[in-house]
N, C-alpha and C. Protein backbone atom coordinates (compact mmCIF):
# COMPACT_ATOMS: atom_id res chain seq x y z
N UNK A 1 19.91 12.02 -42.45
CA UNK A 1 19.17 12.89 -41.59
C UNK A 1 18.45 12.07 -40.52
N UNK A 2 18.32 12.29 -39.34
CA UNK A 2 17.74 11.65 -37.75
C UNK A 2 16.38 12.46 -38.08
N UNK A 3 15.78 11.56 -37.07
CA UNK A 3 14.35 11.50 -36.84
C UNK A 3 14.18 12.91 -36.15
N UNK A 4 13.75 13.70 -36.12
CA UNK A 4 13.19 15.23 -35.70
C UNK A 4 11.68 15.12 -35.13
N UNK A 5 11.98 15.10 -33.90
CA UNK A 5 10.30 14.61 -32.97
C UNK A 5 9.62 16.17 -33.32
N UNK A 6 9.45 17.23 -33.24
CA UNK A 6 9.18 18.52 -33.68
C UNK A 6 8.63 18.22 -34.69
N UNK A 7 9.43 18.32 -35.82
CA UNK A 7 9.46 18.50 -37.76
C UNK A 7 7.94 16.91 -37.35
N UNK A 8 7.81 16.45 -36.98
CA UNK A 8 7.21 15.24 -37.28
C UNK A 8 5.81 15.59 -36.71
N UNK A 9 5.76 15.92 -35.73
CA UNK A 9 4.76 16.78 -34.72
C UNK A 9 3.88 17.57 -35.35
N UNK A 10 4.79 18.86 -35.73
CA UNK A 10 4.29 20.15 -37.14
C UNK A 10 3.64 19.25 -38.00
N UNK A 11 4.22 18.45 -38.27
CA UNK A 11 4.15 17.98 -40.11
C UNK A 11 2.73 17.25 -39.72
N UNK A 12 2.23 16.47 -38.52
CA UNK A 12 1.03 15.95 -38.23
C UNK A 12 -0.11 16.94 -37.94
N UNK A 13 0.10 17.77 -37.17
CA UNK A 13 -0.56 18.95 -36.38
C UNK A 13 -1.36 20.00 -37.48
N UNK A 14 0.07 19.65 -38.63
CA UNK A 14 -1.27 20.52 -39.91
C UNK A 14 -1.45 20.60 -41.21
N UNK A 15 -1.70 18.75 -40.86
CA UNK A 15 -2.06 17.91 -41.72
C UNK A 15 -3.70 18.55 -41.88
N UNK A 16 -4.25 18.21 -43.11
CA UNK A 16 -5.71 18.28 -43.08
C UNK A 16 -6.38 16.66 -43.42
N UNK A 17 -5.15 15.68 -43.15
CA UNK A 17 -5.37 14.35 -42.89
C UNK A 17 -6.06 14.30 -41.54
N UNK A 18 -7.70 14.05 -41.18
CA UNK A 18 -8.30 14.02 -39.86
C UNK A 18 -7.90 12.61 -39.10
N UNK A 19 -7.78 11.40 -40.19
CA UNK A 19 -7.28 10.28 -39.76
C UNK A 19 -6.33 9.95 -39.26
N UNK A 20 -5.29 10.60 -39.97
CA UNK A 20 -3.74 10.52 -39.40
C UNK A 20 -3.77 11.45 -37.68
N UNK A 21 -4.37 12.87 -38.39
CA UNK A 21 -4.45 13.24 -36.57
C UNK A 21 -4.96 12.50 -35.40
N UNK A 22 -5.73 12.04 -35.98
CA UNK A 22 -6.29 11.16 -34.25
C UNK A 22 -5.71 9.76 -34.17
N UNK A 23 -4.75 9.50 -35.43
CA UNK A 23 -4.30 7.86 -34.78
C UNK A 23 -3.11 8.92 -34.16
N UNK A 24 -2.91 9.95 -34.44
CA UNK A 24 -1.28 10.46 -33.60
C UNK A 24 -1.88 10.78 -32.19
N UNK A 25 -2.91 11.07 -32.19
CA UNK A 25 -3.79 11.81 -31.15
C UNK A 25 -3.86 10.25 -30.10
N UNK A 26 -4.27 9.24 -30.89
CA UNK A 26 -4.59 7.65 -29.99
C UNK A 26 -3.03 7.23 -29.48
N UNK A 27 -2.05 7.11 -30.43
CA UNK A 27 -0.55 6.62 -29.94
C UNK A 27 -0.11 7.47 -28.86
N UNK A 28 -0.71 8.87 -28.70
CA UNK A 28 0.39 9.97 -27.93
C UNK A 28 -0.45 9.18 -26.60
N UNK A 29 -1.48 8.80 -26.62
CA UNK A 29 -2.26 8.96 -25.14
C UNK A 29 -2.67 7.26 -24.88
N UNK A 30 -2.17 6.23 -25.74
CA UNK A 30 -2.03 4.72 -25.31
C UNK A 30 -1.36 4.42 -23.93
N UNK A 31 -1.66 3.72 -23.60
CA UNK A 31 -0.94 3.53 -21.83
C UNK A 31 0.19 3.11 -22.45
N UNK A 32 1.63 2.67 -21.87
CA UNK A 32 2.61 1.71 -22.59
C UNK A 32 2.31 0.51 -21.56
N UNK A 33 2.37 -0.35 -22.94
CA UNK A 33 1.88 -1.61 -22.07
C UNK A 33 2.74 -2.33 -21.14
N UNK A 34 4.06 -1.78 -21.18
CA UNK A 34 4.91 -2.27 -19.84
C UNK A 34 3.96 -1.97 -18.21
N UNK A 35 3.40 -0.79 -18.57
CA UNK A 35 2.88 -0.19 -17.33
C UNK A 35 1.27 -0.79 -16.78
N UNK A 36 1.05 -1.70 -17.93
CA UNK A 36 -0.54 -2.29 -17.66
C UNK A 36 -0.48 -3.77 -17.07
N UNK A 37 -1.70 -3.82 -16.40
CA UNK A 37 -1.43 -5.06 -15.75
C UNK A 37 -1.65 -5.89 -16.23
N UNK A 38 -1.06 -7.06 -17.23
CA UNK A 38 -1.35 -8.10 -17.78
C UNK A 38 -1.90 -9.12 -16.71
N UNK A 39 -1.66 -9.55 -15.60
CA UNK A 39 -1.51 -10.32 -14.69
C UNK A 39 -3.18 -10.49 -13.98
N UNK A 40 -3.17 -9.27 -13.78
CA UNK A 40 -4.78 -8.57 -13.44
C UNK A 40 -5.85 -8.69 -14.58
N UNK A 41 -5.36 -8.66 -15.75
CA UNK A 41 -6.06 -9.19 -17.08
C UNK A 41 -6.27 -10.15 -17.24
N UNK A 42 -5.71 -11.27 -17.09
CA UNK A 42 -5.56 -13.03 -16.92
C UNK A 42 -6.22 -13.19 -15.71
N UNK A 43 -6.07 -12.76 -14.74
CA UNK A 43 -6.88 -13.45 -13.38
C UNK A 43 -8.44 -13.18 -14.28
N UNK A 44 -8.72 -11.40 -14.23
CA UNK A 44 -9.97 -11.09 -14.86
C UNK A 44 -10.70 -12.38 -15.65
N UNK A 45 -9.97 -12.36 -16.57
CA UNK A 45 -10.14 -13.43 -17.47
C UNK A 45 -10.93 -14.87 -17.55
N UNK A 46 -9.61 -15.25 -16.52
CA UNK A 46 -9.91 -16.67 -15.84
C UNK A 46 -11.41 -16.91 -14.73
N UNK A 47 -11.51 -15.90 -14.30
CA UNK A 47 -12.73 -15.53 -13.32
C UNK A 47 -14.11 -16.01 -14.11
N UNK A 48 -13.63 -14.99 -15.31
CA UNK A 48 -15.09 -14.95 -16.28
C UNK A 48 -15.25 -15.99 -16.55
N UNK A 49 -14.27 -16.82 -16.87
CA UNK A 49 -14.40 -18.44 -17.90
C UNK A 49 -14.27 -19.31 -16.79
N UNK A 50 -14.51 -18.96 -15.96
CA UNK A 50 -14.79 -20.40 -14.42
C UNK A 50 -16.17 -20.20 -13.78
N UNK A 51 -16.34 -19.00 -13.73
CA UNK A 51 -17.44 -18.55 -12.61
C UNK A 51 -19.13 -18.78 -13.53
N UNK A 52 -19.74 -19.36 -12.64
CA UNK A 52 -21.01 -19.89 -13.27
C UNK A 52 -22.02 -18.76 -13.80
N UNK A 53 -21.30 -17.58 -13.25
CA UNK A 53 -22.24 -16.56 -13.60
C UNK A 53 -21.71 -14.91 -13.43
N UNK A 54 -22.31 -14.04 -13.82
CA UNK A 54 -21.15 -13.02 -14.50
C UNK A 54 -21.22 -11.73 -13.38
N UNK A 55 -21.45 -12.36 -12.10
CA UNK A 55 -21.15 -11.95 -10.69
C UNK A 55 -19.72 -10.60 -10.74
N UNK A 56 -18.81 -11.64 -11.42
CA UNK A 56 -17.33 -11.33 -11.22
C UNK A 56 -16.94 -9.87 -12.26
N UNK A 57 -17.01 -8.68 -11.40
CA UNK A 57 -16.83 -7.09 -12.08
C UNK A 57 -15.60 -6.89 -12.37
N UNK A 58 -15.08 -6.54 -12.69
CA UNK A 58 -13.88 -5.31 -12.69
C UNK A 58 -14.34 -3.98 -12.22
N UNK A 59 -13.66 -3.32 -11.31
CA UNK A 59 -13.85 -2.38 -10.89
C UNK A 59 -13.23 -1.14 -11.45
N UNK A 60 -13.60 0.07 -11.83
CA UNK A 60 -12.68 1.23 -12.07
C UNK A 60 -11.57 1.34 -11.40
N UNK A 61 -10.46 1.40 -11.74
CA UNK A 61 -8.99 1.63 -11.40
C UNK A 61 -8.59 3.40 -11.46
N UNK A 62 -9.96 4.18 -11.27
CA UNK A 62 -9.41 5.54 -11.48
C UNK A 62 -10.64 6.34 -11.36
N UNK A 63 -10.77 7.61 -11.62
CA UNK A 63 -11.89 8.57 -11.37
C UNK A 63 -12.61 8.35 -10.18
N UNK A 64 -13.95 9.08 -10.25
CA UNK A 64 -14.62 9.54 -9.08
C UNK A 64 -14.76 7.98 -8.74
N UNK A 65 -15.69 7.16 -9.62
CA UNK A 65 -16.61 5.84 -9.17
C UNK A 65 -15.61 4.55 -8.68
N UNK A 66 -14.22 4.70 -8.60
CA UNK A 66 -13.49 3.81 -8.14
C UNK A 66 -13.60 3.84 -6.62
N UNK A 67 -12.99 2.36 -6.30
CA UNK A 67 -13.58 2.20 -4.62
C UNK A 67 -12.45 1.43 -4.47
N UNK A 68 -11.82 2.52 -3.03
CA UNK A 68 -11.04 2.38 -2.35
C UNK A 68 -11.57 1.74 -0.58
N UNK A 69 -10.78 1.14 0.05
CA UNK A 69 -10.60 0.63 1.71
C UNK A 69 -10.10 1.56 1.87
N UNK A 70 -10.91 2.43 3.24
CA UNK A 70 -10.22 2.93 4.22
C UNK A 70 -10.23 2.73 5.16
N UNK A 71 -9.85 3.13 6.39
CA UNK A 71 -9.53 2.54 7.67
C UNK A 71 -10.87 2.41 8.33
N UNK A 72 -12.16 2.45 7.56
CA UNK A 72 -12.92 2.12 8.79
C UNK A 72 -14.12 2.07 7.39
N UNK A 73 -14.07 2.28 6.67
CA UNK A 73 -15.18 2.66 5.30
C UNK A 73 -14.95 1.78 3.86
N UNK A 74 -15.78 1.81 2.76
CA UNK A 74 -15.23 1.22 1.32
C UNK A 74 -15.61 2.88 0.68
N UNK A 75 -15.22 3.73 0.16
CA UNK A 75 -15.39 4.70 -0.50
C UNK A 75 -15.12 4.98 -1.77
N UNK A 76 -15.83 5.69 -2.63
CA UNK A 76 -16.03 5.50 -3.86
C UNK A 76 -14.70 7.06 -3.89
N UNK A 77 -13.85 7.53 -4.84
CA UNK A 77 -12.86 8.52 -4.80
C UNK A 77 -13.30 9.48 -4.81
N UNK A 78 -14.98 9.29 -5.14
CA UNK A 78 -15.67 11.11 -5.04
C UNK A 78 -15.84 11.35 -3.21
N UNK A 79 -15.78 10.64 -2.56
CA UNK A 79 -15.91 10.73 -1.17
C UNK A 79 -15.04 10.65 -0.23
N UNK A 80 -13.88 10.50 -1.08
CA UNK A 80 -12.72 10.12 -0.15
C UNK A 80 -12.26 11.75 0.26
N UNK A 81 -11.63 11.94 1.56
CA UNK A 81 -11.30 13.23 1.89
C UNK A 81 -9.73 12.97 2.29
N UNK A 82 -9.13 13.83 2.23
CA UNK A 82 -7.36 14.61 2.50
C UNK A 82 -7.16 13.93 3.42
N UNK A 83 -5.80 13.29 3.61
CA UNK A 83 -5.57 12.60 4.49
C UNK A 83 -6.23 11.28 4.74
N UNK A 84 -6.83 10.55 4.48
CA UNK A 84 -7.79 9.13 4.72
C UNK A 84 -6.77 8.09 4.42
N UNK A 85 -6.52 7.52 5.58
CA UNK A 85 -5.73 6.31 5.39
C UNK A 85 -6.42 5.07 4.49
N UNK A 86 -6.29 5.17 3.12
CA UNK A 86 -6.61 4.28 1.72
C UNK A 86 -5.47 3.39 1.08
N UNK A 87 -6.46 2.43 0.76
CA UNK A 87 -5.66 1.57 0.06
C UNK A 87 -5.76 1.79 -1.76
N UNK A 88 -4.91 1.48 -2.54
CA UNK A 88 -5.24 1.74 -3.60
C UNK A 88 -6.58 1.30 -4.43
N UNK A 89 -6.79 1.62 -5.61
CA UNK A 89 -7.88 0.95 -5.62
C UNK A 89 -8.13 -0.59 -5.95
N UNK A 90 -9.65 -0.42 -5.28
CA UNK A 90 -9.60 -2.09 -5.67
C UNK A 90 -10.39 -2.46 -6.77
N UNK A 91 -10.20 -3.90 -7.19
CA UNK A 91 -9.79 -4.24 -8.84
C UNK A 91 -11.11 -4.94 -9.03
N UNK A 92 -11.83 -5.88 -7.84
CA UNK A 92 -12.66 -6.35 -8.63
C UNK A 92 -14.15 -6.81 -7.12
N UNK A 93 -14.79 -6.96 -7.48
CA UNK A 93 -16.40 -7.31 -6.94
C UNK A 93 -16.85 -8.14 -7.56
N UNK A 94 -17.27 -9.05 -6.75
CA UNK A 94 -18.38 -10.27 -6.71
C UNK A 94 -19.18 -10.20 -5.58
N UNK A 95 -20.28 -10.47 -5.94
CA UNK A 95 -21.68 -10.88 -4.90
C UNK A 95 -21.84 -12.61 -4.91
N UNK A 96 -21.90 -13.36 -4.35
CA UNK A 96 -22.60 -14.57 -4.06
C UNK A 96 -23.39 -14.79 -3.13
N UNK A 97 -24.73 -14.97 -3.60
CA UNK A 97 -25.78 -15.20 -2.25
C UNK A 97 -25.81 -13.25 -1.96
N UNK A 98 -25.60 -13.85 -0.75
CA UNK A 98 -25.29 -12.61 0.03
C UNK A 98 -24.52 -11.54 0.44
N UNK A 99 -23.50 -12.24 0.03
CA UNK A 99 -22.06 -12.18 0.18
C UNK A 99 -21.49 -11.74 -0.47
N UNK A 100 -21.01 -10.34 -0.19
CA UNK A 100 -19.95 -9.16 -1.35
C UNK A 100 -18.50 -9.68 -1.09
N UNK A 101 -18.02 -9.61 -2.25
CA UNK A 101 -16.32 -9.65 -2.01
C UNK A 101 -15.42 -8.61 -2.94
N UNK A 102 -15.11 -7.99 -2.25
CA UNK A 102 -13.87 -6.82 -2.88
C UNK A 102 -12.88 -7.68 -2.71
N UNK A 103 -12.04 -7.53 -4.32
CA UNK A 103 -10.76 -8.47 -4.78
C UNK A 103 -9.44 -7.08 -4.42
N UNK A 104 -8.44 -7.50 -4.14
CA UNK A 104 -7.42 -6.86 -4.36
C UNK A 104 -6.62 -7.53 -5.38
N UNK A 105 -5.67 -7.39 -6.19
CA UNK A 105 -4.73 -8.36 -6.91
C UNK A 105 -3.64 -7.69 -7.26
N UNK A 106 -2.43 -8.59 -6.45
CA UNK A 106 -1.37 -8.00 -6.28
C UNK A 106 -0.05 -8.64 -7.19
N UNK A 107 0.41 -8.87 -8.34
CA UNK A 107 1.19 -9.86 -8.78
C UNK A 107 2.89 -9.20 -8.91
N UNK A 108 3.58 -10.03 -8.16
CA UNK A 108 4.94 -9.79 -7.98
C UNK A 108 5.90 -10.76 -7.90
N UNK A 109 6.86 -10.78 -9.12
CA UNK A 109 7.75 -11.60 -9.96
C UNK A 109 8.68 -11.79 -8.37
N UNK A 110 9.36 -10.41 -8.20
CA UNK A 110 10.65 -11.17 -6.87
C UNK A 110 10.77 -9.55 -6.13
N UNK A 111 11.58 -9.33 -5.51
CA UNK A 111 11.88 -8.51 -4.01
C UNK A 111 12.70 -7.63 -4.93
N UNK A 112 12.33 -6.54 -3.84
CA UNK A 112 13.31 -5.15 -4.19
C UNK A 112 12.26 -4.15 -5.14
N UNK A 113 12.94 -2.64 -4.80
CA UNK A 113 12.40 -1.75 -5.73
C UNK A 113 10.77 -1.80 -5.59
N UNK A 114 10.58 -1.92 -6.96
CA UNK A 114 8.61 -1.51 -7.34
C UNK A 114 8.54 -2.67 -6.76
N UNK A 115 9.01 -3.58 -6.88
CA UNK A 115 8.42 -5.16 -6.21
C UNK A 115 7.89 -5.16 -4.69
N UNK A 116 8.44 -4.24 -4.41
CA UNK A 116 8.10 -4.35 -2.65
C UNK A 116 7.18 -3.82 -2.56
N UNK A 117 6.78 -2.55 -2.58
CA UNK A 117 5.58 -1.80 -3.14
C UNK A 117 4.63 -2.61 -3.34
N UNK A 118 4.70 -3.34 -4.54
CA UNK A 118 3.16 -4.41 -4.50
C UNK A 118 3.02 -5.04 -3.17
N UNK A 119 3.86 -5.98 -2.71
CA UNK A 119 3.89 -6.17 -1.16
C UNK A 119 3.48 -5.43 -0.08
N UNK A 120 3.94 -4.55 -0.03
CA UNK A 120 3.39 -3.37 0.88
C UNK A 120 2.02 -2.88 0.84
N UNK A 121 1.79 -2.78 -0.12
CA UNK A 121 0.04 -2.21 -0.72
C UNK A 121 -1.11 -3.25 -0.47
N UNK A 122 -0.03 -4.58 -0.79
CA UNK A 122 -0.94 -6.05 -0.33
C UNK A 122 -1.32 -6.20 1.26
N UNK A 123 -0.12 -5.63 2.33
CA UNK A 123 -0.12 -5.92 3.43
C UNK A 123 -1.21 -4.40 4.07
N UNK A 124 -1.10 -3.36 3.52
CA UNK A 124 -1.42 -2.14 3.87
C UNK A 124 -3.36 -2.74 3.34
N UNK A 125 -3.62 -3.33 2.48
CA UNK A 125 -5.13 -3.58 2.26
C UNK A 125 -5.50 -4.97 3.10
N UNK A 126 -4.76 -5.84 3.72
CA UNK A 126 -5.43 -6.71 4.65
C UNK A 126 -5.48 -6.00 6.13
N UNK A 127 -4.21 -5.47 6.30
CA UNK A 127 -4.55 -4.35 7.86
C UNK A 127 -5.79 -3.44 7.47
N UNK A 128 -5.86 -2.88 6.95
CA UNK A 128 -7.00 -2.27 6.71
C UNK A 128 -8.46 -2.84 6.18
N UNK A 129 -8.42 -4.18 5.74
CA UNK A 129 -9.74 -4.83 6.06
C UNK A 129 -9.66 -5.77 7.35
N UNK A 130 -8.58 -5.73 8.45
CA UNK A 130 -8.90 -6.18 9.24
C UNK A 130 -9.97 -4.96 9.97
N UNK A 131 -9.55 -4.03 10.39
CA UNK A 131 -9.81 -3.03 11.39
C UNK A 131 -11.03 -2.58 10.32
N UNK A 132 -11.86 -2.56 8.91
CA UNK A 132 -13.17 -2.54 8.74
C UNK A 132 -13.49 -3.54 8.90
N UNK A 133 -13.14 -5.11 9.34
CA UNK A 133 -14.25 -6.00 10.17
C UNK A 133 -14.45 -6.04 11.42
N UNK A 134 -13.54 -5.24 11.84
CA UNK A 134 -13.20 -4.93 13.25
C UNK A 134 -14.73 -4.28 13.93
N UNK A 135 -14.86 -3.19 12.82
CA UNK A 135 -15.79 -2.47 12.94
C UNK A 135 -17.19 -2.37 12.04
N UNK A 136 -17.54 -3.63 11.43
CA UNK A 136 -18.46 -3.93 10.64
C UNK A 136 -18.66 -5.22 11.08
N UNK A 137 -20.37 -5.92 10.92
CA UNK A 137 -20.74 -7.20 11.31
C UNK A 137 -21.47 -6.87 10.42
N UNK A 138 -21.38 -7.16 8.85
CA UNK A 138 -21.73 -7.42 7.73
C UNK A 138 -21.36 -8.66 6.76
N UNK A 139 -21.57 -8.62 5.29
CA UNK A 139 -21.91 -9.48 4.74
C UNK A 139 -20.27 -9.18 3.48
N UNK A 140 -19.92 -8.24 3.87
CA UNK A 140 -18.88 -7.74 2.83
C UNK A 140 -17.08 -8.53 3.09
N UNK A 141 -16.68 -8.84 2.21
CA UNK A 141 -15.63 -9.52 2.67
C UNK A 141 -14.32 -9.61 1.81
N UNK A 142 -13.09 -9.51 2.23
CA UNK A 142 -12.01 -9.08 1.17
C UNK A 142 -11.25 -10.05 1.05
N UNK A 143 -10.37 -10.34 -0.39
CA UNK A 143 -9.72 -11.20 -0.87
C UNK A 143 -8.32 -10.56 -1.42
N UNK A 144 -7.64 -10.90 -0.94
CA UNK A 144 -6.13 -10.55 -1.17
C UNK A 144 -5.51 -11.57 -2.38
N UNK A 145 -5.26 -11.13 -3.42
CA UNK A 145 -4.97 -12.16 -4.20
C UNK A 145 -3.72 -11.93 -4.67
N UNK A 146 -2.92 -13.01 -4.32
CA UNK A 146 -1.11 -12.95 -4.33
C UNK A 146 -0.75 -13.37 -5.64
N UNK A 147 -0.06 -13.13 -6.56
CA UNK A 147 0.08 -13.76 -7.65
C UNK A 147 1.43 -13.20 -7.87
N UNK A 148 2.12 -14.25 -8.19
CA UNK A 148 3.61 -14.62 -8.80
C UNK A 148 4.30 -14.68 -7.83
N UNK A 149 5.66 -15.52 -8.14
CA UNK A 149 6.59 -16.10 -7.44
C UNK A 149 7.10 -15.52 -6.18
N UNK A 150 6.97 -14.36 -5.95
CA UNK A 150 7.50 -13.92 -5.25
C UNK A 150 6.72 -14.29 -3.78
N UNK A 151 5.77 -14.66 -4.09
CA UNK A 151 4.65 -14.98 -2.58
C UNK A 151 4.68 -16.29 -2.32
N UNK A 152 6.16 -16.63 -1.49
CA UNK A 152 6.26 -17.96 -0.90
C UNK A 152 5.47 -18.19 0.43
N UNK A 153 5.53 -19.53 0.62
CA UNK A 153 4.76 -19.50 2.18
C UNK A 153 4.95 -18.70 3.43
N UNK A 154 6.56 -18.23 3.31
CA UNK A 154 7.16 -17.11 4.57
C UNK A 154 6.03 -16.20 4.60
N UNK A 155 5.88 -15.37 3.35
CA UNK A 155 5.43 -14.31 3.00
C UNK A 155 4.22 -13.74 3.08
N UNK A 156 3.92 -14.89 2.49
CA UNK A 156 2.36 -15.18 2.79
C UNK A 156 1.96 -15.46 4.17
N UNK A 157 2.77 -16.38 4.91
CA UNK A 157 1.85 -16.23 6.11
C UNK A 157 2.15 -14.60 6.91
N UNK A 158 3.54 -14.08 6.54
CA UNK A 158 3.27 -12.87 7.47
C UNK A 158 2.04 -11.97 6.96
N UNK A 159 1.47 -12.33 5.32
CA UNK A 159 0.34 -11.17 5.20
C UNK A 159 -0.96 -11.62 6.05
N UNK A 160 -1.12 -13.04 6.17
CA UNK A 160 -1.83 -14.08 7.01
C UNK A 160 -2.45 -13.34 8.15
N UNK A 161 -1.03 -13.12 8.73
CA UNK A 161 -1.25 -12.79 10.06
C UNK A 161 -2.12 -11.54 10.80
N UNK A 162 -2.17 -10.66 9.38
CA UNK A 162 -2.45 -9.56 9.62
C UNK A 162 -4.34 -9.61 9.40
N UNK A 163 -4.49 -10.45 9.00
CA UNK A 163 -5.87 -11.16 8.78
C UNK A 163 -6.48 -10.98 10.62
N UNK A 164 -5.77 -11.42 11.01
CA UNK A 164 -6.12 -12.00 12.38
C UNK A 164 -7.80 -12.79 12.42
N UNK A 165 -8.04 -12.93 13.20
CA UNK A 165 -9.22 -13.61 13.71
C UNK A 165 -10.34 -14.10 12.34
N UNK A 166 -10.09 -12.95 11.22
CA UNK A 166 -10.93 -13.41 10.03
C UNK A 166 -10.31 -13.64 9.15
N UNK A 167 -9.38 -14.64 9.36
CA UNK A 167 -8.54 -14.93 8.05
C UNK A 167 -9.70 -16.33 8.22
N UNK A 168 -9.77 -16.50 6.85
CA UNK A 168 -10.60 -17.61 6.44
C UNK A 168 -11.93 -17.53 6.50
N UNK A 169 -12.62 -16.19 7.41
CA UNK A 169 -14.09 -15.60 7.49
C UNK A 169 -14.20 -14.80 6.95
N UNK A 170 -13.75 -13.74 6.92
CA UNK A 170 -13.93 -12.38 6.05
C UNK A 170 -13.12 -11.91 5.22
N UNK A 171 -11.59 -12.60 5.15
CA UNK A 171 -10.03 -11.97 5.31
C UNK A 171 -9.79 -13.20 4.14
N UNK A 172 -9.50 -13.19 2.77
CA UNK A 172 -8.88 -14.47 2.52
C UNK A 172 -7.46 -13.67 1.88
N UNK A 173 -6.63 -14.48 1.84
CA UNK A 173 -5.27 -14.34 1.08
C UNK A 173 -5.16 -15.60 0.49
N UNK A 174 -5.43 -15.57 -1.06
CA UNK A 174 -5.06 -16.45 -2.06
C UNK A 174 -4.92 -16.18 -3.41
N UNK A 175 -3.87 -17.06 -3.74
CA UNK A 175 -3.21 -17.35 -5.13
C UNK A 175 -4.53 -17.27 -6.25
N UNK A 176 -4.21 -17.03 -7.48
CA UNK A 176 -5.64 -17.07 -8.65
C UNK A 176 -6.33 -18.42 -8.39
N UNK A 177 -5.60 -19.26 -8.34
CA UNK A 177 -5.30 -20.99 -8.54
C UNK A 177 -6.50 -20.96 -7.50
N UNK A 178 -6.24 -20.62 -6.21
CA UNK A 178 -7.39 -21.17 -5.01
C UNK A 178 -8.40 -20.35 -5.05
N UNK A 179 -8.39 -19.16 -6.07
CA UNK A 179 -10.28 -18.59 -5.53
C UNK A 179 -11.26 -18.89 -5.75
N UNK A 180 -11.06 -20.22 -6.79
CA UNK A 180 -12.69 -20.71 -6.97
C UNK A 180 -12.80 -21.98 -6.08
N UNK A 181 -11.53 -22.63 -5.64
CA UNK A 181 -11.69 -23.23 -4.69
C UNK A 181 -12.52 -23.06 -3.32
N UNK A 182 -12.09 -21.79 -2.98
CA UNK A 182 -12.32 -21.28 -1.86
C UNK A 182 -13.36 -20.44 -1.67
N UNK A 183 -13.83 -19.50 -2.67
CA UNK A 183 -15.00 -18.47 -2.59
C UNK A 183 -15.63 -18.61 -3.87
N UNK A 184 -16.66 -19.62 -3.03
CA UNK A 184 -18.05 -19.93 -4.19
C UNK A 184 -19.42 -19.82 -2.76
């Protein structure tokens, strides 16, 4: 006899086992971890166990209090309105001194398919923190963080470019490897 997803379902559903229901209740609603960002977990990680002090957030990846770039604003998703040219959300915040930094982190093995997509989303959040420094003379400043093979020097400098005038002032694009190098 084969596995019967139904008969298995029933047979949980009315159980008067409360334990068994909610670990079926926890497995049905687990993310699958193909779909989670390990990559974004390790940078996280590495941040915490370098950085002198516990500056370095993770940001909500979802609901109202997540904070998205838009073309001229940083908005939290309860404020964002229909149509607003946004970037997805972003992953992480640090303050130093004075100095805010919204992380993006983008990690992509090689080209094609979903792979480009990360690319695209990478290039779509430095155009769009160019044109909010465009229009801000503040203290806030964004970090594009490229991770995995796929971000050779070609590549990287075309996201570079899109930096314009504040690449290296407001605008950084770097690997995990260079952010404590670079933004302390």
């Amino acid at each position: 006899m084969g596995y019967n997803v139904d008969y298995t379902y029933n047979l949980i559903a009315n159980s008067q086992d409360e334990e068994l229901k909610n670990l079926f209740i926890a497995v049905r609603l687990a993310k699958d971890p193909t779909r989670q960002n390990i990559y974004e977990t390790k940078f996280y990680n590495y941040m915490q166990e370098n950085r002198d002090s516990n500056e370095f957030m993770r940001l909500p990846n979802g609901g109202r209090n997540s904070i998205y770039l838009t073309d001229r604003e940083l908005l939290t998703m309860a404020d964002l309105q229909p149509g607003m040219d946004k970037t997805k959300s972003l992953d992480f915040y640090e303050q130093i001194g004075n100095l805010e930094y919204y992380y993006y982190h983008k990690y992509t093995k090689h080209s094609g398919g979903a792979q480009a997509n990360q690319h695209n989303d990478m290039v779509h959040f430095i155009r769009l923190a160019n044109i909010y420094c465009q229009s801000h003379d503040n203290n806030v400043n964004f970090v594009g963080v490229i991770d995995g093979p796929y971000y050779n020097i070609d590549i990287r400098n075309e996201i570079e470019i899109l930096a314009g005038e504040y690449l290296n002032r407001r605008i950084y694009v770097l690997t995990w490897r260079e952010v404590l190098q670079t933004i302390n």
